[in-house]
N, C-alpha and C. Protein backbone atom coordinates (compact mmCIF):
# COMPACT_ATOMS: atom_id res chain seq x y z
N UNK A 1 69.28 104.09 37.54
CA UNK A 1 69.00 103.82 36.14
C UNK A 1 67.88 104.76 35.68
N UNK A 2 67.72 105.35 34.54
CA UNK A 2 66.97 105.79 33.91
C UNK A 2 66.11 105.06 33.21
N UNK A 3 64.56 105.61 33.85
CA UNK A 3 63.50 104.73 33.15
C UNK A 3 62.80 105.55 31.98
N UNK A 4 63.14 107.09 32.38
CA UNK A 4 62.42 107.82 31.19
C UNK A 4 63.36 108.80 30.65
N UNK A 5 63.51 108.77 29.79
CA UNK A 5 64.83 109.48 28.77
C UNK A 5 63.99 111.08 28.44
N UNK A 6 63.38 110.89 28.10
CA UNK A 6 62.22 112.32 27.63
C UNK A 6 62.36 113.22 28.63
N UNK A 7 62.40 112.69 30.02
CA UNK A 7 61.71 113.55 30.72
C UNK A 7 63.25 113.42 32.21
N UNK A 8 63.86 112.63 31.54
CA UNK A 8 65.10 112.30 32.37
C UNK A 8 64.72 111.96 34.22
N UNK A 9 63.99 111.23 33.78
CA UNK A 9 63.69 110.69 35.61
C UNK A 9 64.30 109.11 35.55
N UNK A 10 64.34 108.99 37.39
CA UNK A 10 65.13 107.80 37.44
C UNK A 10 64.19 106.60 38.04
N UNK A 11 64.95 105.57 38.19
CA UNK A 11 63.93 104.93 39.34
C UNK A 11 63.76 104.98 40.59
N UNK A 12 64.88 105.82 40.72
CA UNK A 12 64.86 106.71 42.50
C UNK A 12 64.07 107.45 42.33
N UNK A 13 63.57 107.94 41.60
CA UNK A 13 62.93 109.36 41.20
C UNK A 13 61.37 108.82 41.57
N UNK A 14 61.20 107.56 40.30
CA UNK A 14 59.78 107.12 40.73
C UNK A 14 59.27 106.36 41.55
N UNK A 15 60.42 106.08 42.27
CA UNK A 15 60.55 105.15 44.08
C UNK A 15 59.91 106.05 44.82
N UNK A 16 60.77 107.23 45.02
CA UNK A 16 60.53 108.68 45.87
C UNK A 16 59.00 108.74 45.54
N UNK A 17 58.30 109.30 44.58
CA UNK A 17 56.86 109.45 44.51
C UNK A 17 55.78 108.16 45.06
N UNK A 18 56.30 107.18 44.27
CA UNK A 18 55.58 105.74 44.86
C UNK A 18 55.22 105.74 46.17
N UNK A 19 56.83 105.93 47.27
CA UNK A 19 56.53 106.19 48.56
C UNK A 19 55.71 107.16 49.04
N UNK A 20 55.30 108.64 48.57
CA UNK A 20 54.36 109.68 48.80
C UNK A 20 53.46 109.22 48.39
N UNK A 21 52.99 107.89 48.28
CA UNK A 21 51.44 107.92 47.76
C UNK A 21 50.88 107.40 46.38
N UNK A 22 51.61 108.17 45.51
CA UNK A 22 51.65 107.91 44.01
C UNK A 22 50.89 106.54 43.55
N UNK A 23 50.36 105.97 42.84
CA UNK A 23 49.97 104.72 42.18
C UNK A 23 49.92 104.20 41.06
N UNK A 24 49.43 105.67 40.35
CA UNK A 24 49.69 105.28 38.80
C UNK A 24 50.38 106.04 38.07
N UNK A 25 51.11 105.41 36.97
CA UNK A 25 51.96 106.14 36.02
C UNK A 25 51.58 107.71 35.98
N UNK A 26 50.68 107.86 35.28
CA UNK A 26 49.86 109.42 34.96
C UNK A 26 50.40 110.54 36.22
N UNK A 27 50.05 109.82 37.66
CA UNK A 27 50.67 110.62 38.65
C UNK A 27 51.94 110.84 38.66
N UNK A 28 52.75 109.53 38.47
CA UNK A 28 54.26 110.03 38.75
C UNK A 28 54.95 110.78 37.27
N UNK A 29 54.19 111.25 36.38
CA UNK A 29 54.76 112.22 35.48
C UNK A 29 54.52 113.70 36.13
N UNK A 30 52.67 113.73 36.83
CA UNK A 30 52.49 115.19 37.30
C UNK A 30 53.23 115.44 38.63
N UNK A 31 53.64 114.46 38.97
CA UNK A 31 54.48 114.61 40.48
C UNK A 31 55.61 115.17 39.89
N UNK A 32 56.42 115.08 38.90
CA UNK A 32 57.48 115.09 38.98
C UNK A 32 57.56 115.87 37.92
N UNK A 33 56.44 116.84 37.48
CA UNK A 33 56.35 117.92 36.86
C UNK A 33 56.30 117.81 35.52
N UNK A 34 56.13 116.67 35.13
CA UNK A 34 56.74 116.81 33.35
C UNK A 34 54.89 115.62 33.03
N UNK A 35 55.56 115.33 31.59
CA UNK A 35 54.22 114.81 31.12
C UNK A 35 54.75 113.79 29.76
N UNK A 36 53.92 113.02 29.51
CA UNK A 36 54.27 112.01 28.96
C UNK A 36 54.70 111.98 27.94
N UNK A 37 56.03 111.61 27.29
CA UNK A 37 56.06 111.88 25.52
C UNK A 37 56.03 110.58 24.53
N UNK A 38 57.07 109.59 24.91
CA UNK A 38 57.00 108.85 24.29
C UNK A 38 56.18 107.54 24.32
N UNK A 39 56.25 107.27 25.86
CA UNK A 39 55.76 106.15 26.41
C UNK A 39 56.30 104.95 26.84
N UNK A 40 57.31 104.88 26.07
CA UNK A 40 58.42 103.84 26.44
C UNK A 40 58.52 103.40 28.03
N UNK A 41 58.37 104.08 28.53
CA UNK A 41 58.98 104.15 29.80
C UNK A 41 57.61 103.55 30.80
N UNK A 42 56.65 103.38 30.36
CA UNK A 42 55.30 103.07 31.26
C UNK A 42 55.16 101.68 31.69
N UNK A 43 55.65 101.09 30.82
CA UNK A 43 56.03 99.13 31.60
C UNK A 43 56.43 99.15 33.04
N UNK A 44 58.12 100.09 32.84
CA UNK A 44 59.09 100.10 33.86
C UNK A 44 57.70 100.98 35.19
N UNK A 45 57.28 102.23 34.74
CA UNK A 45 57.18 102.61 35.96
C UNK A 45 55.91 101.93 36.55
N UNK A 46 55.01 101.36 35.73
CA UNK A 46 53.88 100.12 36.41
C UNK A 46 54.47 99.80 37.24
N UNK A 47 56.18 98.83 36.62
CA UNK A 47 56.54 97.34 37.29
C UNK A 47 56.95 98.24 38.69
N UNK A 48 57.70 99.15 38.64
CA UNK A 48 58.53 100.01 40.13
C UNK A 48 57.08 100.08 40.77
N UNK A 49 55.69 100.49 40.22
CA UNK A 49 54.43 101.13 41.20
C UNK A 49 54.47 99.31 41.95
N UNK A 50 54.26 98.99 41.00
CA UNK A 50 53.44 97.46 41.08
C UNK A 50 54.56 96.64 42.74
N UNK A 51 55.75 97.15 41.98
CA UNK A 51 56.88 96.11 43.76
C UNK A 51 56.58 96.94 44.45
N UNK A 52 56.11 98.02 45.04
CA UNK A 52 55.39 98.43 46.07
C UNK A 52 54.64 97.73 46.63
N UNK A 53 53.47 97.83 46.04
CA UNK A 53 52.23 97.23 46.15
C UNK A 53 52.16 95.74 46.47
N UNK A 54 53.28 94.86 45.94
CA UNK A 54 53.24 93.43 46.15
C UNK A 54 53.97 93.21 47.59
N UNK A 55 55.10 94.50 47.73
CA UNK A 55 55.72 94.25 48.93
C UNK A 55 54.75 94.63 50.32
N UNK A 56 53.71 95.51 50.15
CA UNK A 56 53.24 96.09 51.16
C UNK A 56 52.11 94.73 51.38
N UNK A 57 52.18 94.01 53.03
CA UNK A 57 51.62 93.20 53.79
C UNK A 57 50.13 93.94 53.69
N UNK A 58 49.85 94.92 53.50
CA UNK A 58 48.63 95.23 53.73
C UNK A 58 47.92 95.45 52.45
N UNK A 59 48.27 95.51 51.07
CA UNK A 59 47.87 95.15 49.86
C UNK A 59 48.00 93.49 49.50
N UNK A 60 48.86 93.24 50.31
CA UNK A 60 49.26 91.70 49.29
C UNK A 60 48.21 90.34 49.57
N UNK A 61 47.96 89.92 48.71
CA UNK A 61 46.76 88.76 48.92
C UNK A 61 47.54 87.75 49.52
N UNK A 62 48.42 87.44 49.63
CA UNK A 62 48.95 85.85 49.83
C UNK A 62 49.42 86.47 51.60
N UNK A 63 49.44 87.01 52.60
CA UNK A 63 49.76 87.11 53.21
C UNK A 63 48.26 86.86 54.42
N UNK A 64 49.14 85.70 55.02
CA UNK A 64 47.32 85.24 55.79
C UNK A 64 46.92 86.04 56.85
N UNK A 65 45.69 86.18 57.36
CA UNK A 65 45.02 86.91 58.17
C UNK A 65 45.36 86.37 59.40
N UNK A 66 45.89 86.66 60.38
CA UNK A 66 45.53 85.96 61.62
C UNK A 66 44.95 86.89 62.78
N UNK A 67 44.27 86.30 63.34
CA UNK A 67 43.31 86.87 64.87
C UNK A 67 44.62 87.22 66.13
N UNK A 68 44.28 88.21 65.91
CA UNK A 68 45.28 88.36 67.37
C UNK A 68 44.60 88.90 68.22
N UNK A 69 44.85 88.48 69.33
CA UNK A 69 44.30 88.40 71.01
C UNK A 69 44.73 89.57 72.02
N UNK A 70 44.38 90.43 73.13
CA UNK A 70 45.31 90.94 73.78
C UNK A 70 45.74 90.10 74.79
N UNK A 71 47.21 90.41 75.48
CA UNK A 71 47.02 89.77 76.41
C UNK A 71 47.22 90.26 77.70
N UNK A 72 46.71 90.14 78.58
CA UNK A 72 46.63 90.81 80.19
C UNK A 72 47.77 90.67 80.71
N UNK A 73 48.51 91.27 80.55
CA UNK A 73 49.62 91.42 81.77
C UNK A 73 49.18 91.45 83.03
């Protein structure tokens, strides 16, 4: 699906950058070479940055801490 018409990127497009690192909108326009025109499109690519971020165990708050032990073989 197309999230930005201006600049014709997809949400594979701003998946692909997300995974390299990417975080905020502003980046995934210079990643992907182009630059912002209308704006329309900045909800969608938050929400695509943002399910990253909620999916990754190591950003996500609700995911509990636990102590782990070694154990001696």
């Amino acid at each position: 699906m197309y999230v930005c018409i201006c600049n014709a990127f997809t949400c594979k497009d701003v998946k692909k950058v997300r995974d390299q690192g990417v975080s905020k909108s502003g980046q995934v326009y210079k990643k992907l070479g182009c630059s912002m025109q209308c704006g329309k499109c900045l909800e969608t690519i938050d929400s695509l940055l943002k399910e990253q971020k909620d999916s990754d165990p190591i950003n996500n708050q609700n995911v509990k801490d636990y102590n782990f032990f070694p154990v001696n073989a």
